[in-house]
N, C-alpha and C. Protein backbone atom coordinates (compact mmCIF):
# COMPACT_ATOMS: atom_id res chain seq x y z
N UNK A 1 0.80 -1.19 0.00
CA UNK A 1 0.00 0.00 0.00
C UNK A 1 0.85 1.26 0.00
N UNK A 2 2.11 1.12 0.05
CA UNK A 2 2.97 2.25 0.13
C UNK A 2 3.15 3.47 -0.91
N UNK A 3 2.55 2.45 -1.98
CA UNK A 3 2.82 3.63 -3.02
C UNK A 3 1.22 4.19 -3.46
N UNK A 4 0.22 3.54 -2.82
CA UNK A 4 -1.10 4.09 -3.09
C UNK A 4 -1.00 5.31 -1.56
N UNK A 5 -0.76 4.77 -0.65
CA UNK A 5 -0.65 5.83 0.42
C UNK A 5 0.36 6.72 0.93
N UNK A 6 1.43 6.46 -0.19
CA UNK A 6 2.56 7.16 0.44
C UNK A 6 2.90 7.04 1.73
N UNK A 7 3.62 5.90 2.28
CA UNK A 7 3.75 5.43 3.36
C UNK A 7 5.31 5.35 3.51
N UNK A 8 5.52 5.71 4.44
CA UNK A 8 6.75 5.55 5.04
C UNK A 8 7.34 4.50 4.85
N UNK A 9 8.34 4.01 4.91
CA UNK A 9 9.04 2.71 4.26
C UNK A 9 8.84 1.72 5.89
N UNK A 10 9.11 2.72 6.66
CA UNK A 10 9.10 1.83 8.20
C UNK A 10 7.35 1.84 8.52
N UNK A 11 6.42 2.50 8.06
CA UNK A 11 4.96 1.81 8.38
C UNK A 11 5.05 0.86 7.16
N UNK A 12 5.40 0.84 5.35
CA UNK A 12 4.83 0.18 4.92
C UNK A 12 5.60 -1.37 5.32
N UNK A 13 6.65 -1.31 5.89
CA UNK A 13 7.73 -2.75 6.57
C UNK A 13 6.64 -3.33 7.59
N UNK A 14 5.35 -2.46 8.70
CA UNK A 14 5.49 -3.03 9.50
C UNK A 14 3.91 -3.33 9.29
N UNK A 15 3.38 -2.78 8.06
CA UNK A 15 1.87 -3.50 7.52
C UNK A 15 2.41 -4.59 7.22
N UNK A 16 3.44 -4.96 6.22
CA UNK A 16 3.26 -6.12 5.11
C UNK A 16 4.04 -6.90 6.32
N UNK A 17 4.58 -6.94 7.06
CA UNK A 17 4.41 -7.90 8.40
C UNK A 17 3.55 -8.25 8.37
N UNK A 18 2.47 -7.76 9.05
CA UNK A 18 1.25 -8.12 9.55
C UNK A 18 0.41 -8.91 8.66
N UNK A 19 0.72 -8.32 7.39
CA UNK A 19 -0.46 -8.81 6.32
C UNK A 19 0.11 -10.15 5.81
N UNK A 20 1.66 -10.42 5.58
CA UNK A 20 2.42 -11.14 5.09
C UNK A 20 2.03 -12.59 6.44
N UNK A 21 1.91 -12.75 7.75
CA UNK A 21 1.70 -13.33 8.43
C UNK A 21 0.35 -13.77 8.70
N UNK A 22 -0.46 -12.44 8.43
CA UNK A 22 -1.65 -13.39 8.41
C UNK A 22 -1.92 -14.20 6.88
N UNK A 23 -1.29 -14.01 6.35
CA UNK A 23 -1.67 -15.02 4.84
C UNK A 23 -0.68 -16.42 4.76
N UNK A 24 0.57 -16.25 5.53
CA UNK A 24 1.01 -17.49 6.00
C UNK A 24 0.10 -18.23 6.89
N UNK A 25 -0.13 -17.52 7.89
CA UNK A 25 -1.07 -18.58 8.96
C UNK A 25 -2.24 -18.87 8.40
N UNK A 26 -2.92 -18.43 7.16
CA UNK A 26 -4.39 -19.08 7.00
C UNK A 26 -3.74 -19.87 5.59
N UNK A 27 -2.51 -19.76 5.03
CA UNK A 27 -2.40 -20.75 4.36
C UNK A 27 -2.21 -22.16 4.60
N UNK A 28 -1.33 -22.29 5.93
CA UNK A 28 -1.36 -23.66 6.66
C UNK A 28 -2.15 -23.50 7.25
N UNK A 29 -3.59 -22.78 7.67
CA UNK A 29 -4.64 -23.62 8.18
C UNK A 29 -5.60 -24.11 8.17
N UNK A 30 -6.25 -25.36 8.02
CA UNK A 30 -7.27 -25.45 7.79
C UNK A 30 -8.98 -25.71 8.59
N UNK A 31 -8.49 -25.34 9.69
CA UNK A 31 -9.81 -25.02 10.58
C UNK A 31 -9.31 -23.17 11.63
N UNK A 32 -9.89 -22.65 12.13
CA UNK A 32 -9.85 -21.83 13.14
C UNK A 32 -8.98 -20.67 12.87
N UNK A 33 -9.80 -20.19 11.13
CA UNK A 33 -9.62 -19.21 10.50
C UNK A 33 -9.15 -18.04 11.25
N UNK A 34 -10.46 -17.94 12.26
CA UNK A 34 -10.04 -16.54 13.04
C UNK A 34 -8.82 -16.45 13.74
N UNK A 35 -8.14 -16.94 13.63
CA UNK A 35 -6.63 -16.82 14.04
C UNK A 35 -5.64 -15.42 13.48
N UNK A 36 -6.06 -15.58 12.24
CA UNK A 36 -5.16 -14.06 11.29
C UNK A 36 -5.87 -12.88 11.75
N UNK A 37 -7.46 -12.49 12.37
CA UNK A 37 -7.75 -11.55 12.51
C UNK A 37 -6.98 -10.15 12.58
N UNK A 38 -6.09 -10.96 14.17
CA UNK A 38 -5.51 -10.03 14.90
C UNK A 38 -4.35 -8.69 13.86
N UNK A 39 -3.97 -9.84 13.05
CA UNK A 39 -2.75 -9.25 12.34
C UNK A 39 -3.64 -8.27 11.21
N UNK A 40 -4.86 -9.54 10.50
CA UNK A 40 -5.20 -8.23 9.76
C UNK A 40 -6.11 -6.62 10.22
N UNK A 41 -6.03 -6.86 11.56
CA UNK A 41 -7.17 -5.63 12.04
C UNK A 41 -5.84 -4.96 12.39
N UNK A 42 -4.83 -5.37 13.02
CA UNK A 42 -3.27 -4.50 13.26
C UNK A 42 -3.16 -3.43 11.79
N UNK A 43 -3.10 -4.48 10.63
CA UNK A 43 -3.07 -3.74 9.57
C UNK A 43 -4.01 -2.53 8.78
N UNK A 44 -4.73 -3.12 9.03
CA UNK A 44 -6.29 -2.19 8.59
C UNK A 44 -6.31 -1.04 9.49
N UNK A 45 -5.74 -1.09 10.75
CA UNK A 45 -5.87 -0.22 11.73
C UNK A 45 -4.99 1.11 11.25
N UNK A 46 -3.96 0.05 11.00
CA UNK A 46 -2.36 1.37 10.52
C UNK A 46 -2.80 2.42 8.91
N UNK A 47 -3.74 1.26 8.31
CA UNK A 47 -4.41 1.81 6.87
C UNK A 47 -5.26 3.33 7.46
N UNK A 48 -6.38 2.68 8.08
CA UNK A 48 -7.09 3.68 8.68
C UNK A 48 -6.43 4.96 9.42
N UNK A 49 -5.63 4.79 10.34
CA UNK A 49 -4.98 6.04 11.06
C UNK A 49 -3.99 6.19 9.85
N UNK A 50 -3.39 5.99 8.87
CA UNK A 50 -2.70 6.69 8.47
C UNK A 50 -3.68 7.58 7.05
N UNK A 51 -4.67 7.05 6.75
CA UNK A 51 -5.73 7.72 5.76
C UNK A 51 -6.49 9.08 6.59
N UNK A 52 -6.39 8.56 7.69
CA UNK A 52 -6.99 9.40 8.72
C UNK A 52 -8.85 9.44 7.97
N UNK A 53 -9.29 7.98 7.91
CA UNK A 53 -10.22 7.05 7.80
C UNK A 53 -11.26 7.34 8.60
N UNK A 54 -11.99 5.90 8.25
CA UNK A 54 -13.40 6.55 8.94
C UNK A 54 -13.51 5.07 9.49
N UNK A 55 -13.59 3.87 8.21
CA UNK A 55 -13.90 2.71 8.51
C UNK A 55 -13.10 2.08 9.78
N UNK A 56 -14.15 0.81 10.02
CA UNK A 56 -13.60 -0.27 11.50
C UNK A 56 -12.97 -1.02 10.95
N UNK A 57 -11.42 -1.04 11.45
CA UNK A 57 -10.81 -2.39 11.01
C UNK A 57 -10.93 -3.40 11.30
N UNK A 58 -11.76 -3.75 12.64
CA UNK A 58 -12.50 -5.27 12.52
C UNK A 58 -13.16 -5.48 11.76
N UNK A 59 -13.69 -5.03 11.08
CA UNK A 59 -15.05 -5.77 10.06
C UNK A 59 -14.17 -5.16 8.56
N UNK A 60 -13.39 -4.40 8.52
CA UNK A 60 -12.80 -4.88 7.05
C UNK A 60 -12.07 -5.94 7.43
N UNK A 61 -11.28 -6.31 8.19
CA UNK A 61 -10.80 -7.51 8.68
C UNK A 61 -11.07 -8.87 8.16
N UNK A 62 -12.47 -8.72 9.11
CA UNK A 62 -13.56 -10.18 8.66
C UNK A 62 -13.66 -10.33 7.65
N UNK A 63 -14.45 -9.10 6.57
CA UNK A 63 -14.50 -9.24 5.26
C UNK A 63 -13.46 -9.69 4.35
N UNK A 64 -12.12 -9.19 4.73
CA UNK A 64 -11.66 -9.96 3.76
C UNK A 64 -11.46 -11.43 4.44
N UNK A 65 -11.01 -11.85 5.65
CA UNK A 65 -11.61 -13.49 5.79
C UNK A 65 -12.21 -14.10 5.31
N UNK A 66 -13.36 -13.44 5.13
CA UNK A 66 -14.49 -13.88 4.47
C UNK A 66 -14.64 -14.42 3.17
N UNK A 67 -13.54 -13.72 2.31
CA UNK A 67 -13.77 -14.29 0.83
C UNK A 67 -11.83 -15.18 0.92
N UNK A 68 -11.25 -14.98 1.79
CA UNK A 68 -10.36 -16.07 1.70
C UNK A 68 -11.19 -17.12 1.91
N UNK A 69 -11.61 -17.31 2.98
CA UNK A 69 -12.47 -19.37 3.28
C UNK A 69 -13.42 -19.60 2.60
N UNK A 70 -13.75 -18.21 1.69
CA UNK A 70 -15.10 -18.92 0.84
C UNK A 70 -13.98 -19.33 -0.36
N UNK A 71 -13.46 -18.57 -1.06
CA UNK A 71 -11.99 -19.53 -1.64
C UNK A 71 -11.99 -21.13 -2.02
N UNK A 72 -12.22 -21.11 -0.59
CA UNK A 72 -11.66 -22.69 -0.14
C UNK A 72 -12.63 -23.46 0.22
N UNK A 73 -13.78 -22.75 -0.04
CA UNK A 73 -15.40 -24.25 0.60
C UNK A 73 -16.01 -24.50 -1.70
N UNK A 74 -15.57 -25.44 -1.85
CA UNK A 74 -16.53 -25.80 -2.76
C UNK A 74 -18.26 -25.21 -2.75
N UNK A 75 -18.27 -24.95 -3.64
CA UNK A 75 -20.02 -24.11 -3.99
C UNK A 75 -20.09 -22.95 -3.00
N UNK A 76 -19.01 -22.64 -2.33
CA UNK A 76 -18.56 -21.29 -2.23
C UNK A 76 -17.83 -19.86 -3.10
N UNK A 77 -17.24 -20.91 -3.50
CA UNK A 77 -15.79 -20.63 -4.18
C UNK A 77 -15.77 -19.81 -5.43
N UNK A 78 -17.39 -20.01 -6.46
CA UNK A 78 -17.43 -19.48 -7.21
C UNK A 78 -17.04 -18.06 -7.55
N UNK A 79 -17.06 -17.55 -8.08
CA UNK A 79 -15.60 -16.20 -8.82
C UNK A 79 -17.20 -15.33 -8.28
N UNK A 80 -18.09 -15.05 -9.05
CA UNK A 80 -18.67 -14.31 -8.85
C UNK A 80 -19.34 -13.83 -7.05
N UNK A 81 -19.52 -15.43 -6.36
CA UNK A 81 -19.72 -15.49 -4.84
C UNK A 81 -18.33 -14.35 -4.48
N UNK A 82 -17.75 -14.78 -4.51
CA UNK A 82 -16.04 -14.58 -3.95
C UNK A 82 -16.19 -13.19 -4.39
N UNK A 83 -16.48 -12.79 -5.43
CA UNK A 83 -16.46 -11.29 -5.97
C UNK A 83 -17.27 -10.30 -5.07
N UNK A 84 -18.42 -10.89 -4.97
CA UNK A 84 -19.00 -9.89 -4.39
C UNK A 84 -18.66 -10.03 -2.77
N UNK A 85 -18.14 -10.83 -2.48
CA UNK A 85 -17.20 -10.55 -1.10
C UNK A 85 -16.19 -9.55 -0.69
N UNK A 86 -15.28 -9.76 -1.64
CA UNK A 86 -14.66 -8.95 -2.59
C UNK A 86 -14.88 -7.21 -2.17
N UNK A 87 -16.20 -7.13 -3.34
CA UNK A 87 -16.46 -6.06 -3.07
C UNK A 87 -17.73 -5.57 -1.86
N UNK A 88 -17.88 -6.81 -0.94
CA UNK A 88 -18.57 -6.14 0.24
C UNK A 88 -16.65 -5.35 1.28
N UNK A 89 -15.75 -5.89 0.85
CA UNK A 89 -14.85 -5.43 1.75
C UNK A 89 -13.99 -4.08 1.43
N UNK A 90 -14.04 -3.79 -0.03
CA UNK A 90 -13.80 -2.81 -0.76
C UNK A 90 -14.69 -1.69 0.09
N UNK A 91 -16.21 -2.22 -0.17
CA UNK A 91 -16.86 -1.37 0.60
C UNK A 91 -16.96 -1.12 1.57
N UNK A 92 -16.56 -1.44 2.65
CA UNK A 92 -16.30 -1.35 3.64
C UNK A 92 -14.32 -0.02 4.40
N UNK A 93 -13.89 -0.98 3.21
CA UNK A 93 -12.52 -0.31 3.51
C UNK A 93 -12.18 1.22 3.04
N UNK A 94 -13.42 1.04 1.52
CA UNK A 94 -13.16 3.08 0.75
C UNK A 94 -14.09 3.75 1.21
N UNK A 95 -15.19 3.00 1.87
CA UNK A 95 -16.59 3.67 2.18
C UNK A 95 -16.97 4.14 1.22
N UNK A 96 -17.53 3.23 0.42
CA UNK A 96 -18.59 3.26 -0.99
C UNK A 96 -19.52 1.93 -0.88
N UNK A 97 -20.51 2.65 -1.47
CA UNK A 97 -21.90 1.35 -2.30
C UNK A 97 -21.11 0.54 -2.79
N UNK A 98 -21.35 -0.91 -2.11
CA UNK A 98 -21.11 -1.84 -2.22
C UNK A 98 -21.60 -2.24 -3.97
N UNK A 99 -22.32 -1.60 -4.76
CA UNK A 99 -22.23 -1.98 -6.38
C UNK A 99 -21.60 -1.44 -6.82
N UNK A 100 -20.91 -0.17 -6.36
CA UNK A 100 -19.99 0.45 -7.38
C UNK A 100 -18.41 -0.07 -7.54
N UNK A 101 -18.28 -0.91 -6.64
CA UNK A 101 -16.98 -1.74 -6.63
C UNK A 101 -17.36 -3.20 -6.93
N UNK A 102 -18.64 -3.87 -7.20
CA UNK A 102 -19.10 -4.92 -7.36
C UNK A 102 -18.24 -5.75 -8.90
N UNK A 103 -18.35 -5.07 -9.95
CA UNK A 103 -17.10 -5.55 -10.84
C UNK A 103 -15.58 -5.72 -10.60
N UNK A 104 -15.18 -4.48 -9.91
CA UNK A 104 -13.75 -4.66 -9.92
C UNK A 104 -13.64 -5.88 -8.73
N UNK A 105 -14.45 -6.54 -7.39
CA UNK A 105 -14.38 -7.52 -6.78
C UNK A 105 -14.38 -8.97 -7.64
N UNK A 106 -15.60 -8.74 -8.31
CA UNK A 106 -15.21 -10.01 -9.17
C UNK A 106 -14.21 -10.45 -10.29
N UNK A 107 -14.00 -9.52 -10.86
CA UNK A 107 -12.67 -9.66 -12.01
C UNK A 107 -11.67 -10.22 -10.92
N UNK A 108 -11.44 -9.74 -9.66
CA UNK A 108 -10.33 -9.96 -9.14
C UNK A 108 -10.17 -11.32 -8.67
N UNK A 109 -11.62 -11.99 -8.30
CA UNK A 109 -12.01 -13.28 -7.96
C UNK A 109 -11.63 -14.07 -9.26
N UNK A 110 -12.59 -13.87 -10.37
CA UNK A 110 -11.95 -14.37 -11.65
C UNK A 110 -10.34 -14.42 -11.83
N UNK A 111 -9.32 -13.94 -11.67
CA UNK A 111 -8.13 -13.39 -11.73
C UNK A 111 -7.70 -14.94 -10.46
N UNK A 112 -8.34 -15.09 -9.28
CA UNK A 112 -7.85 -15.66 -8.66
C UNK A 112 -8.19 -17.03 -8.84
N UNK A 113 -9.57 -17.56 -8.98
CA UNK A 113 -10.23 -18.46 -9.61
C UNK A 113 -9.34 -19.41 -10.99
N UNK A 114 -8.87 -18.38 -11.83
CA UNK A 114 -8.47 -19.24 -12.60
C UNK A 114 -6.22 -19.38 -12.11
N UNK A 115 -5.93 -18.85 -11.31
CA UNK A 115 -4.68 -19.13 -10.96
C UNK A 115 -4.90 -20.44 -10.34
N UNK A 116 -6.11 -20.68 -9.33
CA UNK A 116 -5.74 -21.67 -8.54
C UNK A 116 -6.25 -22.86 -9.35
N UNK A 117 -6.86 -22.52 -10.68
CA UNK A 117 -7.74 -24.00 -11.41
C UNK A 117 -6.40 -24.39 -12.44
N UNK A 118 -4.99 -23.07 -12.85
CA UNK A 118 -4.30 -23.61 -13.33
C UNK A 118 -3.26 -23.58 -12.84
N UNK A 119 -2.98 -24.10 -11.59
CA UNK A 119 -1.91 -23.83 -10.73
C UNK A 119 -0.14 -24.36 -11.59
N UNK A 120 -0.34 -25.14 -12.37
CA UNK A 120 0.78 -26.01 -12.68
C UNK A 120 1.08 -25.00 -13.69
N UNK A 121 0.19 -24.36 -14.85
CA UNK A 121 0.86 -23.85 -15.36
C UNK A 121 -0.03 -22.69 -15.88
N UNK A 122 -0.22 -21.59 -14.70
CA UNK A 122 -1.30 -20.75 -15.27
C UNK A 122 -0.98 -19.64 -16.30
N UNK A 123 -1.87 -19.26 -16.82
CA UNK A 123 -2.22 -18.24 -17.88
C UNK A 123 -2.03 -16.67 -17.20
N UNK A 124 -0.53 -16.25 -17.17
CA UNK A 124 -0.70 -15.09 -16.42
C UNK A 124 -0.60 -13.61 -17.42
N UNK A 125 -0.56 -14.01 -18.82
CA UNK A 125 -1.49 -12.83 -19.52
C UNK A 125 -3.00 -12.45 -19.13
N UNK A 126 -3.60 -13.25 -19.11
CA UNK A 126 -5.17 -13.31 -19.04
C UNK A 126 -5.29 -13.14 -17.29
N UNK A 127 -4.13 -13.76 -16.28
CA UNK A 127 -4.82 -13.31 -15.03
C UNK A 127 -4.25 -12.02 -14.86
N UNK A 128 -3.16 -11.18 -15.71
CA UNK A 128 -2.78 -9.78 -15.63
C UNK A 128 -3.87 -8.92 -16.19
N UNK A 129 -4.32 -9.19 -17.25
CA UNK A 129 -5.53 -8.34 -18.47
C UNK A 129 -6.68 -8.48 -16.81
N UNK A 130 -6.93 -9.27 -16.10
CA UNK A 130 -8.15 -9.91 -15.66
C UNK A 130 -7.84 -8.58 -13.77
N UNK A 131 -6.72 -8.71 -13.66
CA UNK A 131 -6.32 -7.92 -12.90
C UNK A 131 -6.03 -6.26 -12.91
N UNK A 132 -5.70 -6.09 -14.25
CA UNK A 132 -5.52 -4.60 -14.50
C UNK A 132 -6.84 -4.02 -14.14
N UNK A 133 -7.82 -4.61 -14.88
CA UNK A 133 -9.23 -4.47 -15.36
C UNK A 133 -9.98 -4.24 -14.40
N UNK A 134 -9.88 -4.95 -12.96
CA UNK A 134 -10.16 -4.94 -11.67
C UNK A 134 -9.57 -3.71 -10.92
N UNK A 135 -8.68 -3.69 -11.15
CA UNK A 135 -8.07 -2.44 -10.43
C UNK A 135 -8.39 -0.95 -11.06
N UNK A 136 -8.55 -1.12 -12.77
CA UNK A 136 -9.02 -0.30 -13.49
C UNK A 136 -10.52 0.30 -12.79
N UNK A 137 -11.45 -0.69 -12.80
CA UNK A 137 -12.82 -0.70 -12.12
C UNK A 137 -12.35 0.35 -11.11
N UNK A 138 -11.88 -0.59 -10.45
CA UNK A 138 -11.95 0.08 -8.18
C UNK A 138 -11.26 1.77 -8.69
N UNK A 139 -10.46 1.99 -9.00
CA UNK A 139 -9.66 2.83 -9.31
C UNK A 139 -11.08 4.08 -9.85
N UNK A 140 -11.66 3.58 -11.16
CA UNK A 140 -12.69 4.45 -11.55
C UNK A 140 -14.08 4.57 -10.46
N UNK A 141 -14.16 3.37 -10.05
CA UNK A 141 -15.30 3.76 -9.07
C UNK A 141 -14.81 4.50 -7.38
N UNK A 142 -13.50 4.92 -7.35
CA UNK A 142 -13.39 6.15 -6.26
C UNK A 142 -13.14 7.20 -6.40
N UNK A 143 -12.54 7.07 -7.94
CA UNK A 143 -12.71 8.13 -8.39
C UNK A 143 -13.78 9.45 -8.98
């Protein structure tokens, strides 16, 4: 986030800690999700006071939890489910209508969806085009 927030090199070292650890610990785990909270509300917290924000970093927190383990539950998992998770946490984190970020959540799901269906040897033109496009979205809808 350092270069979207202009962050200090020693806050953006001591987010991607936080964020970097909670995505290790929910990658080896597979029950008792809420374990990463802590790290990602640490992070969300440092987002917020340094935006000088509005949103709760517990519940952007959760939200993005939320579309990591849906990820990972079959007939969860779908790109578009996952998307609009996605963008319930977007909304939550820019403080916008949850439809106006509703595309750029799912492209990004799509983007992730098909990395993990071609893990051995994925298509990372199409998950870059699939990612720009997403960010393109979020980008135009705060703007």
């Amino acid at each position: 986030m350092s270069a979207c927030s202009h962050y200090s090199w020693a806050v953006s070292v001591r987010e991607a800690f936080h964020l970097a650890r909670a995505a290790a610990t929910f990658g080896n785990a597979r029950s008792n999700y809420e374990q990463v909270l802590p790290d990602l509300e640490v992070a969300y917290t440092m987002v917020r006071d340094w935006e000088g924000a509005r949103f709760d970093p517990r519940n952007v927190a959760r939200a993005e939890l939320a579309w990591w383990v849906a990820r990972r539950i079959p007939g969860e998992n779908a790109p578009e489910h996952v998307g609009a998770l996605i963008a319930q946490e977007y909304a939550l984190l820019y403080e916008v209508p949850t439809p106006s970020v509703e595309s750029a959540g799912v492209l990004r799901a799509q983007a992730g969806a098909l990395r993990d269906a071609e893990a051995s040897a994925p298509d990372w033109t199409v998950i870059e085009s699939l990612l720009v496009r997403s960010y393109s979205d979020l980008h135009r809808a705060l703007n």
